[in-house]
C-alpha atoms as a PDB file:
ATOM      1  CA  UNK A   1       0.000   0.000   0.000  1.00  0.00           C
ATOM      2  CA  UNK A   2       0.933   3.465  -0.789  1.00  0.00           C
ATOM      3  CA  UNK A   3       0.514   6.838   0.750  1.00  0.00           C
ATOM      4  CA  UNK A   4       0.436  10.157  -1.135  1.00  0.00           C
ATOM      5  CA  UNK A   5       3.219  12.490   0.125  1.00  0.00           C
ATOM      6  CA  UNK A   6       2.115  15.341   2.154  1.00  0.00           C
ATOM      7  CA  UNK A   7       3.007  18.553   1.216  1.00  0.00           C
ATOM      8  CA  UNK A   8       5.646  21.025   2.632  1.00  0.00           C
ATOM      9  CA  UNK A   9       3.297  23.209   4.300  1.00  0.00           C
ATOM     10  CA  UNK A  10       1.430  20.004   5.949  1.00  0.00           C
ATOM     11  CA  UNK A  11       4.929  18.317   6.621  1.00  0.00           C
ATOM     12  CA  UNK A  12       6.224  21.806   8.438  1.00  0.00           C
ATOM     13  CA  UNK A  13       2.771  21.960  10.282  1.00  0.00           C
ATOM     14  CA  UNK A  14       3.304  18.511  11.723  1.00  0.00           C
ATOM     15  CA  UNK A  15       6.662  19.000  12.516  1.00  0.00           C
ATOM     16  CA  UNK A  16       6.273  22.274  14.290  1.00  0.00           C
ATOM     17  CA  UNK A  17       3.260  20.748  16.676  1.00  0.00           C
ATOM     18  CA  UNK A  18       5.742  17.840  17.339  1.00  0.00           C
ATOM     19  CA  UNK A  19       8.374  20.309  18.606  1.00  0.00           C
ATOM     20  CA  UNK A  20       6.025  21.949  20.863  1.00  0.00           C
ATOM     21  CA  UNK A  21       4.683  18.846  22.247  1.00  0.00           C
ATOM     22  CA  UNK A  22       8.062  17.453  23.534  1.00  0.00           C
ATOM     23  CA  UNK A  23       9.001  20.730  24.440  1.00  0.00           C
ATOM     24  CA  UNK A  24       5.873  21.258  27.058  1.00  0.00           C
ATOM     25  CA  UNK A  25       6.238  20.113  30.271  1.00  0.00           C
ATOM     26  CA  UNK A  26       4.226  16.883  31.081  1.00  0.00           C
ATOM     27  CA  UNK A  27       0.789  17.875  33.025  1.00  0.00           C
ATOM     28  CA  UNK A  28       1.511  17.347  36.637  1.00  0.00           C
ATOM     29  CA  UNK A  29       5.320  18.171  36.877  1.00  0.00           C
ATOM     30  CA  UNK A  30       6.203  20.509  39.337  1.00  0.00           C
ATOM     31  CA  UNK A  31       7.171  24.382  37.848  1.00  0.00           C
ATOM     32  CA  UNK A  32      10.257  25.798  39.129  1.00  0.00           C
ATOM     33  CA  UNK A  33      10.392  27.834  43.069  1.00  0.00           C
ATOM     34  CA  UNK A  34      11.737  30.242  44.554  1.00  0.00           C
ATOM     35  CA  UNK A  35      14.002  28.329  47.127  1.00  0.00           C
ATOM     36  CA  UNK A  36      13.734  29.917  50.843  1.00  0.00           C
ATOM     37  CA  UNK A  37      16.435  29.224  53.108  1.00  0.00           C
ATOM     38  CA  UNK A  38      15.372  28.337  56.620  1.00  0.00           C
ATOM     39  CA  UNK A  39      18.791  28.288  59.397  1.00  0.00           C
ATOM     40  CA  UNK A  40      19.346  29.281  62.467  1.00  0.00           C
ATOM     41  CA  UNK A  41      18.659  27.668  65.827  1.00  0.00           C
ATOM     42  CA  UNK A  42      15.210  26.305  67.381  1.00  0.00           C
ATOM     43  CA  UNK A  43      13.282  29.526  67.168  1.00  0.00           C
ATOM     44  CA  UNK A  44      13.416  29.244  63.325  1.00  0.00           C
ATOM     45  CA  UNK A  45      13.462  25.104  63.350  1.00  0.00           C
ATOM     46  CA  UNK A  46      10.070  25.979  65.222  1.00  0.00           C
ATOM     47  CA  UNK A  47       8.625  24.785  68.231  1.00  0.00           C
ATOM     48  CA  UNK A  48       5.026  26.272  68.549  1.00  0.00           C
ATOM     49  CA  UNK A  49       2.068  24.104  69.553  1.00  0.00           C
ATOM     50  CA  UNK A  50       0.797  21.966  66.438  1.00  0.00           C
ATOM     51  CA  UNK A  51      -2.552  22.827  65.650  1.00  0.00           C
ATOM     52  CA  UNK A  52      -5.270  22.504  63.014  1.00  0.00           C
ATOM     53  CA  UNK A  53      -3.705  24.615  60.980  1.00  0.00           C
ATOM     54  CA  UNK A  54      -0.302  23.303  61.154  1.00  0.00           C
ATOM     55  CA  UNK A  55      -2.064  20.541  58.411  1.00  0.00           C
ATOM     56  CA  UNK A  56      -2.931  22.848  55.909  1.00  0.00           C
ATOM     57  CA  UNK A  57      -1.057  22.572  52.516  1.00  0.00           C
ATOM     58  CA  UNK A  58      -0.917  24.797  49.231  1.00  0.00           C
ATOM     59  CA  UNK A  59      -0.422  23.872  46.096  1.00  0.00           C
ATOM     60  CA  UNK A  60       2.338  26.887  45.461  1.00  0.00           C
ATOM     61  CA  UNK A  61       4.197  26.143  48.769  1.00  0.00           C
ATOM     62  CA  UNK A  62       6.564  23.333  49.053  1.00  0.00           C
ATOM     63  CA  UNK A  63       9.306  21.868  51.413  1.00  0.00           C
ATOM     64  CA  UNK A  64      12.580  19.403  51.171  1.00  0.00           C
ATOM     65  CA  UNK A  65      12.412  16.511  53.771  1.00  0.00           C
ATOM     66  CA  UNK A  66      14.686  15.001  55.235  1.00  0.00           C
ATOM     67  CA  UNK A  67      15.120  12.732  52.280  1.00  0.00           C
ATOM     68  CA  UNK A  68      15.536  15.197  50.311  1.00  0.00           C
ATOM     69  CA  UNK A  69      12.100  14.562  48.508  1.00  0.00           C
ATOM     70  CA  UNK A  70      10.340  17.317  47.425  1.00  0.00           C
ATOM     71  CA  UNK A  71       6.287  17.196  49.743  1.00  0.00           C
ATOM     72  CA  UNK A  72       3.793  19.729  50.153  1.00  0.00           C
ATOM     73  CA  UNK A  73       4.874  22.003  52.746  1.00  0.00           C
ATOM     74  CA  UNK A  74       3.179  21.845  56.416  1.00  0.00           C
ATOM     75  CA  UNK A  75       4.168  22.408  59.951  1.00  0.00           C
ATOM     76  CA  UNK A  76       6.528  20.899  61.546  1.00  0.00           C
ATOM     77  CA  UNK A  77       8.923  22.090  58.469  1.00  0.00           C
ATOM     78  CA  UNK A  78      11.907  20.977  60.428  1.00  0.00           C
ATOM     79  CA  UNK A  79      12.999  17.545  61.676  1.00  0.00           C
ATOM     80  CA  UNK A  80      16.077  18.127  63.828  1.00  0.00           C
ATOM     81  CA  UNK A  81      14.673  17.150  66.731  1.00  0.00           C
ATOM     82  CA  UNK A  82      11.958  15.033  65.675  1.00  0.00           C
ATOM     83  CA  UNK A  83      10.184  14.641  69.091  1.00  0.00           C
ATOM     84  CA  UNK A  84      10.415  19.177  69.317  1.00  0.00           C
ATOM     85  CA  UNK A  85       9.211  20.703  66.129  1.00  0.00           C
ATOM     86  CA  UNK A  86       6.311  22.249  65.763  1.00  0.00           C
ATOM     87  CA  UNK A  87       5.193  25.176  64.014  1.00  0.00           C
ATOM     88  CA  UNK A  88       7.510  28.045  63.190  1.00  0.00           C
ATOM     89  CA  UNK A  89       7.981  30.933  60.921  1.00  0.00           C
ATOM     90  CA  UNK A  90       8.860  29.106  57.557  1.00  0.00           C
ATOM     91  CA  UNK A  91       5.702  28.365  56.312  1.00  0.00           C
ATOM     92  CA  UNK A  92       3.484  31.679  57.274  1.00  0.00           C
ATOM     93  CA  UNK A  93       6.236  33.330  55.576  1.00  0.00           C
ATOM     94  CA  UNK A  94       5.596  31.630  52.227  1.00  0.00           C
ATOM     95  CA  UNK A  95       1.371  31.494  52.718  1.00  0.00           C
ATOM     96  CA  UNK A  96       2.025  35.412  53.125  1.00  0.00           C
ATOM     97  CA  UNK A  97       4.189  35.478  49.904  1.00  0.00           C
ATOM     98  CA  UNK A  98       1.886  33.481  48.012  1.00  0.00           C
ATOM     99  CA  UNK A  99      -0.690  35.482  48.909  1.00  0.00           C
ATOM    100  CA  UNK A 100       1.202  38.593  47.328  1.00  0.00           C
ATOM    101  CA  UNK A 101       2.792  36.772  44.389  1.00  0.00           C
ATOM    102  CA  UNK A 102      -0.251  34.355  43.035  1.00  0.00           C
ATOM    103  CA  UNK A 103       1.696  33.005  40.080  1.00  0.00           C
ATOM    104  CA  UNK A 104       5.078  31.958  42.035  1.00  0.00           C
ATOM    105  CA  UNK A 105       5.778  28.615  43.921  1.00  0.00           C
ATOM    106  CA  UNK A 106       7.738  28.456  46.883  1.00  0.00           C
ATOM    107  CA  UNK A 107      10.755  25.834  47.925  1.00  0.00           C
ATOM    108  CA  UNK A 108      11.376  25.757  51.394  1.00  0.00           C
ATOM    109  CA  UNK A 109      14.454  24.355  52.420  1.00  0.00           C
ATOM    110  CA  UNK A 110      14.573  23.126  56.165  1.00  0.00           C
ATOM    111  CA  UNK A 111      17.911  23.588  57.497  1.00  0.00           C
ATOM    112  CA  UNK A 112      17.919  25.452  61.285  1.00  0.00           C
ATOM    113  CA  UNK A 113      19.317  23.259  64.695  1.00  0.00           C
ATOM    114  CA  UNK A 114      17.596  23.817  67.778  1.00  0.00           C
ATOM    115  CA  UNK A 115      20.452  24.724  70.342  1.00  0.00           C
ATOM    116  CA  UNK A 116      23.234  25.334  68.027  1.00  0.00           C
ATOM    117  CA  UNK A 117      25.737  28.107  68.290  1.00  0.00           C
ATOM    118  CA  UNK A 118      27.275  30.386  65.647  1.00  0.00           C
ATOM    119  CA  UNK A 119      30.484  27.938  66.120  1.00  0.00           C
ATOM    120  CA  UNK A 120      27.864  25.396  65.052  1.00  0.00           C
ATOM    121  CA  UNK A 121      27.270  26.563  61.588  1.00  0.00           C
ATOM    122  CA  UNK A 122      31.075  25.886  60.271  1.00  0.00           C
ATOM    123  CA  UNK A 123      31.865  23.384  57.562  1.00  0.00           C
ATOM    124  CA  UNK A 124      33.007  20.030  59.349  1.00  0.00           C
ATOM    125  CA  UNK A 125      31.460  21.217  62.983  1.00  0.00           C
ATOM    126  CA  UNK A 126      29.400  18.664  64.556  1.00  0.00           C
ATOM    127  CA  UNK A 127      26.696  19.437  66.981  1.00  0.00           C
ATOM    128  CA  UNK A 128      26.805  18.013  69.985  1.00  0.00           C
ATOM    129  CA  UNK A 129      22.909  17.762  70.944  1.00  0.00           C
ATOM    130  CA  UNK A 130      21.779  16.379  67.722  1.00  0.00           C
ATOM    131  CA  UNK A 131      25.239  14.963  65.851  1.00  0.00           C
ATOM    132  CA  UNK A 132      23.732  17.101  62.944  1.00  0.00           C
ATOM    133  CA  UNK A 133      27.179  18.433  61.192  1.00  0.00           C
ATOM    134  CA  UNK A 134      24.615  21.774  60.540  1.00  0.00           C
ATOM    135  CA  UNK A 135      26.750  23.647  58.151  1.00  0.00           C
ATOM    136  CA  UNK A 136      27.561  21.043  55.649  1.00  0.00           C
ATOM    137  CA  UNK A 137      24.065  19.227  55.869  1.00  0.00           C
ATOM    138  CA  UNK A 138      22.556  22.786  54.866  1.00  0.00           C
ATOM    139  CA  UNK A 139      25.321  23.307  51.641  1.00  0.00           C
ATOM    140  CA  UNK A 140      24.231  19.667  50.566  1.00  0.00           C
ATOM    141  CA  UNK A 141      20.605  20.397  50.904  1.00  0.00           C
ATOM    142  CA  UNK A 142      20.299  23.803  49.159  1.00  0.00           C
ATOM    143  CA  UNK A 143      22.609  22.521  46.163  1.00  0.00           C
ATOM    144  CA  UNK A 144      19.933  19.133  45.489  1.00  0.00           C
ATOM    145  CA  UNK A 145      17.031  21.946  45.838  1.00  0.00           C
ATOM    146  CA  UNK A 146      18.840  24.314  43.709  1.00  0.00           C
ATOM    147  CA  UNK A 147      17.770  21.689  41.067  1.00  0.00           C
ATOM    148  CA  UNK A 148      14.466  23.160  41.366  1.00  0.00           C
ATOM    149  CA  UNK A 149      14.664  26.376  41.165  1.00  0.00           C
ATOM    150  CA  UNK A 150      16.732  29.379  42.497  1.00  0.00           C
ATOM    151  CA  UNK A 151      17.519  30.618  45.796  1.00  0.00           C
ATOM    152  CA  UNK A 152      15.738  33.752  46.668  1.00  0.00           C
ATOM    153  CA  UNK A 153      15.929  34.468  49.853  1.00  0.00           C
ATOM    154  CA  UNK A 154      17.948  33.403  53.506  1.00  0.00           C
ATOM    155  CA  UNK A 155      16.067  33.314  56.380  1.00  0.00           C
ATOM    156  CA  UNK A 156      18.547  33.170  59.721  1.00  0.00           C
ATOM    157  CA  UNK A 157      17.092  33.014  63.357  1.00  0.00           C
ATOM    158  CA  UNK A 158      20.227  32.719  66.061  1.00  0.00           C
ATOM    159  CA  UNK A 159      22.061  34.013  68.950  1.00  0.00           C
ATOM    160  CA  UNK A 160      20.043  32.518  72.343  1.00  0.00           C
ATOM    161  CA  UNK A 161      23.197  30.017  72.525  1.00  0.00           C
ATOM    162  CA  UNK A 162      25.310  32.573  72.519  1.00  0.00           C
ATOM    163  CA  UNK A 163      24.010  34.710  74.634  1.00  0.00           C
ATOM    164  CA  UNK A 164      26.946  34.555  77.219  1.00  0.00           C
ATOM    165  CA  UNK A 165      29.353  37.737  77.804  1.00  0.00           C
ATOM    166  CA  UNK A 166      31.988  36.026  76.000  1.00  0.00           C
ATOM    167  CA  UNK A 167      30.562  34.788  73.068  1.00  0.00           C
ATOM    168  CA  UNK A 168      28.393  37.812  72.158  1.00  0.00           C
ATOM    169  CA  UNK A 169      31.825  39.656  72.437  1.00  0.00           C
ATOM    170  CA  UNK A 170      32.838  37.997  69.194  1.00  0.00           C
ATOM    171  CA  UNK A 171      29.424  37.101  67.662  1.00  0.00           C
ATOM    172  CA  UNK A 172      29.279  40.049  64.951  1.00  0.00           C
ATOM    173  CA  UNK A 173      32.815  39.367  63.622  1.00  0.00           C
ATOM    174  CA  UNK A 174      31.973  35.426  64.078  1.00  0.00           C
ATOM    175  CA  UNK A 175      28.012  36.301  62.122  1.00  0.00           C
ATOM    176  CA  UNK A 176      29.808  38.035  59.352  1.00  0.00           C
ATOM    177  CA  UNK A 177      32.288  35.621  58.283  1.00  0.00           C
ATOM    178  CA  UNK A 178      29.655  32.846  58.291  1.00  0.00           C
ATOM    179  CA  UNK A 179      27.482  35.063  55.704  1.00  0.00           C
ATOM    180  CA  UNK A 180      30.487  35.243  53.358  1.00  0.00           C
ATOM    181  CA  UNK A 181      31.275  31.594  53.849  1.00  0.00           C
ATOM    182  CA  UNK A 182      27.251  31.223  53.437  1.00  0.00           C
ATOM    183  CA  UNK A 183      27.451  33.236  49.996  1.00  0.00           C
ATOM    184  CA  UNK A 184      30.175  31.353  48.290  1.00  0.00           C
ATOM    185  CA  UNK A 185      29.396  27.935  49.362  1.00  0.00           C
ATOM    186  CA  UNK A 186      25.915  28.149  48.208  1.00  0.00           C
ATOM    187  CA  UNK A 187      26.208  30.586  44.989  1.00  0.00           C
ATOM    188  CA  UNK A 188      24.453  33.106  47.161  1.00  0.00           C
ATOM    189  CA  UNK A 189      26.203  35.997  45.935  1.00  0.00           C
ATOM    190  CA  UNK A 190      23.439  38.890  46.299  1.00  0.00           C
ATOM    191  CA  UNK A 191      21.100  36.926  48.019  1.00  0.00           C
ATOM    192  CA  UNK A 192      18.646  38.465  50.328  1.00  0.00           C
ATOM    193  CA  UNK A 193      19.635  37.380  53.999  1.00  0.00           C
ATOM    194  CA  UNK A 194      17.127  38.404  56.484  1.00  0.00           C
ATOM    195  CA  UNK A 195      17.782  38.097  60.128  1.00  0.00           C
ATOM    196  CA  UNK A 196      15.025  38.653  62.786  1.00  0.00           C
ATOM    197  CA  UNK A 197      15.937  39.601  66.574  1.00  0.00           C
ATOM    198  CA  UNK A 198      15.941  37.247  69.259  1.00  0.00           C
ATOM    199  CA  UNK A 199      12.622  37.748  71.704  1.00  0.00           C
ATOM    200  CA  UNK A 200      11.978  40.415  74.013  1.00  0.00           C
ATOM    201  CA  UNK A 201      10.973  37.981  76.846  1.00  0.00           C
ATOM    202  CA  UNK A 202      14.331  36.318  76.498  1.00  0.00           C
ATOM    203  CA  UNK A 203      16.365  39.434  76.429  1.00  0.00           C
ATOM    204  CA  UNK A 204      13.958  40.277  79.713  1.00  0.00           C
ATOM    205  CA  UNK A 205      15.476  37.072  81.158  1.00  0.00           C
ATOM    206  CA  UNK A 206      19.334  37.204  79.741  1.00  0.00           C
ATOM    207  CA  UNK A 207      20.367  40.807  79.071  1.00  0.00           C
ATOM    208  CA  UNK A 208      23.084  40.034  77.080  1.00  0.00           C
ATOM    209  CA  UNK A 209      20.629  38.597  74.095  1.00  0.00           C
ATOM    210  CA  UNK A 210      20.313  42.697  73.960  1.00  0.00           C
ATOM    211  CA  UNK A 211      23.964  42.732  73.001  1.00  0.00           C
ATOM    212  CA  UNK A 212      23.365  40.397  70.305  1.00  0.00           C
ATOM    213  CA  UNK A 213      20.192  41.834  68.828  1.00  0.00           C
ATOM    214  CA  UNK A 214      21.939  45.021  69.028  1.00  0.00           C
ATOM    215  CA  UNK A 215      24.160  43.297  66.305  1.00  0.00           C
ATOM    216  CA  UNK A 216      21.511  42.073  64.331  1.00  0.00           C
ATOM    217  CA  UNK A 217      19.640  45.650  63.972  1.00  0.00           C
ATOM    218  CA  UNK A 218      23.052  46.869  62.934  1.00  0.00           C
ATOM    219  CA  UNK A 219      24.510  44.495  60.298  1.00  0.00           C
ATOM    220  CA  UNK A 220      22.342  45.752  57.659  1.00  0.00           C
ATOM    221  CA  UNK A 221      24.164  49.139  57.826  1.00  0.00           C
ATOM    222  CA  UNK A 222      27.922  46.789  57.802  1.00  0.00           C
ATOM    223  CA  UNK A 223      27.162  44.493  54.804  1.00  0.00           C
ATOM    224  CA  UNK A 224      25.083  44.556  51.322  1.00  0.00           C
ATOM    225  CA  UNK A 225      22.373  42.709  50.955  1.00  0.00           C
ATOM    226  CA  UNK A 226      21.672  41.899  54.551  1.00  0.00           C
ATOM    227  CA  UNK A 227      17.656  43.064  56.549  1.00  0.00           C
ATOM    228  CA  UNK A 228      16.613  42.246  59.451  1.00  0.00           C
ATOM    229  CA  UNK A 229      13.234  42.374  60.978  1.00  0.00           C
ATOM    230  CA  UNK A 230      12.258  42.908  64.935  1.00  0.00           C
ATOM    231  CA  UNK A 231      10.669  40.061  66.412  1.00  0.00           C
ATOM    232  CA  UNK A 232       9.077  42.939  69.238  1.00  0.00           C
ATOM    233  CA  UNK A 233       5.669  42.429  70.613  1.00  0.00           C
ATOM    234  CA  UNK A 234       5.724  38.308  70.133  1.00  0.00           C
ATOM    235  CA  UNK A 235       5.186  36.230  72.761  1.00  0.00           C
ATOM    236  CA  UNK A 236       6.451  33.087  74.050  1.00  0.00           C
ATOM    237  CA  UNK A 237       4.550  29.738  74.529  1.00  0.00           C
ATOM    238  CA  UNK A 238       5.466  29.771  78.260  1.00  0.00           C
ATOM    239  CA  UNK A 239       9.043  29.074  78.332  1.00  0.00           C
ATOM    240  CA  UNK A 240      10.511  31.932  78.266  1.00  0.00           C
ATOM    241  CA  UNK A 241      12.844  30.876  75.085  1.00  0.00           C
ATOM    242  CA  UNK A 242      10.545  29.691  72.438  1.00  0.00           C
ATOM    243  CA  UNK A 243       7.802  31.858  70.264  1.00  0.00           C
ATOM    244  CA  UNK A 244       4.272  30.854  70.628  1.00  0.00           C
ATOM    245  CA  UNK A 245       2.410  29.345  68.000  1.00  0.00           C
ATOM    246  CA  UNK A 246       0.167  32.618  67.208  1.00  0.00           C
ATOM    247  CA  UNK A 247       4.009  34.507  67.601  1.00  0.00           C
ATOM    248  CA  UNK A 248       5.688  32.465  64.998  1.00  0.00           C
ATOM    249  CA  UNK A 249       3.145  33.310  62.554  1.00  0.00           C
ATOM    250  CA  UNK A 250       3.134  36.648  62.996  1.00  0.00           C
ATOM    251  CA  UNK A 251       6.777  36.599  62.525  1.00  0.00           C
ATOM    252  CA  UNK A 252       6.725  34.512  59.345  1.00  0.00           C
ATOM    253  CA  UNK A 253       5.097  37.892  57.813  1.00  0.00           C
ATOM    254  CA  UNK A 254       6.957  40.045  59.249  1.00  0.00           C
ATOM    255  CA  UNK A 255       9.920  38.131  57.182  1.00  0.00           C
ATOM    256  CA  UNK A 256       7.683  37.956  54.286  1.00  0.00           C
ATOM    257  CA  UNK A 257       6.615  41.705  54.367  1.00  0.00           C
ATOM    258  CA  UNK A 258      10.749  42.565  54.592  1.00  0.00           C
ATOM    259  CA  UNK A 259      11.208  39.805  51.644  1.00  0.00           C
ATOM    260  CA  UNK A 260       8.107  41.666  49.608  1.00  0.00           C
ATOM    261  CA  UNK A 261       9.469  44.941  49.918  1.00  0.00           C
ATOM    262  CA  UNK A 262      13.152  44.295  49.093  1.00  0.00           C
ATOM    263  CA  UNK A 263      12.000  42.166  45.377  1.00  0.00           C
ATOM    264  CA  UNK A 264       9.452  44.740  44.805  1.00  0.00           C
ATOM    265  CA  UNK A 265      12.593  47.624  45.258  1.00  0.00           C
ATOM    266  CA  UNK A 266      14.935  45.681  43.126  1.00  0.00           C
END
């Protein structure tokens, strides 16, 4: 059997629609997101009373587990210390982005250590309460999300470990060189990095967490590219150290809100 030959403009037309089919994404796979960095110690790992709206997902907002598999994103974002999380900032910050930016999807990439110390966050340093080696774990992490998008924004909660005369003395010089180690290990060059102060009910209790949120308010005014946001007015959930679950929210905008205004000034 024979077929008659089609002609060019036919032959072009089915070639073209070819093209574009392999070219389009299959239905279902995931678009691309903008990757959020979540570090810092338990405040940002989260530790706020689950409740029923710590189950709540979004079809724009996603997270990294701890396989590295990419799930819809819900509280407890974190899983350093499985048997502590709860909810924290991460994920109000990203429903409040969402909210803003309707066509965007959001990575979040799960990296804080309750308890750990700036010395904590140092390539080949091994914390001692969880045997998490924080710094390196993060780098890994952020360079398999990276696969899925870019990195947008760095989200850093710290400085209730080191809230001791002696280690606050050296915590800004300490802070800095960690950002710049930060930057180049993770292709962060210009990065938004937006740090949040540590709570007023702690800095009632230790008045040398003033010293270090002193620090924070100030580094934006030392190096480019780095916010911060005041964490003033939140509560805690009746320890004295952690936010409560209503102030962790709240301060997931107040990061988003910073993180809004600095892509909308760009």
């Amino acid at each position: 059997m024979s077929f008659p030959r089609l002609s060019n403009t036919l032959l072009l037309l089915f070639t073209s629609t070819i093209c574009i089919f392999l070219s389009t994404p299959l239905l279902g796979q995931k678009a691309k997101k903008d990757l959020i960095l979540l570090i810092g110690q338990s405040n940002m790992a989260g530790r706020g009373q689950l409740d029923t709206q710590s189950s709540t997902t979004d079809s724009q907002i996603w997270m990294i587990d701890s396989n590295n598999v990419w799930i819809p994103a819900k509280d407890p974002v974190h899983f350093d210390k499985p048997s502590a999380v709860g909810v924290g900032p991460g994920l109000s910050f990203a429903q409040a982005v969402v909210e803003t930016q309707k066509n965007r999807n959001i990575g979040l990439i799960p990296c804080a250590v309750g308890g750990s110390g700036i010395d904590d966050w140092k390539s080949g340093a091994r914390h001692s309460q969880t045997g998490i080696y924080a710094y390196d774990a993060m780098v890994a992490r952020v360079k398999t999300a990276k696969k899925e998008g870019k990195l947008k924004a760095i989200l850093w909660h710290q400085g209730e470990q080191d809230s001791k005369e002696e280690n606050a003395a050296v915590y800004e010089e300490k802070l800095i060189q960690f950002f710049r180690q930060l930057r180049k290990d993770t292709g962060a060059k210009k990065t938004p990095i937006i740090l949040a102060t540590l709570g007023d009910f702690y800095a009632d209790k230790n008045p040398v967490a003033n010293r270090i949120n002193k620090i924070i308010t100030e580094l934006p005014g030392k190096l480019q590219n780095v916010y911060y946001v005041s964490s003033a007015g939140l509560g805690h959930k009746g320890d004295e150290v952690h936010f409560s679950t209503a102030a962790q929210r709240a301060l997931g905008k107040r990061y988003a809100e910073k993180y809004l205004e600095i892509i909308i000034n760009r």
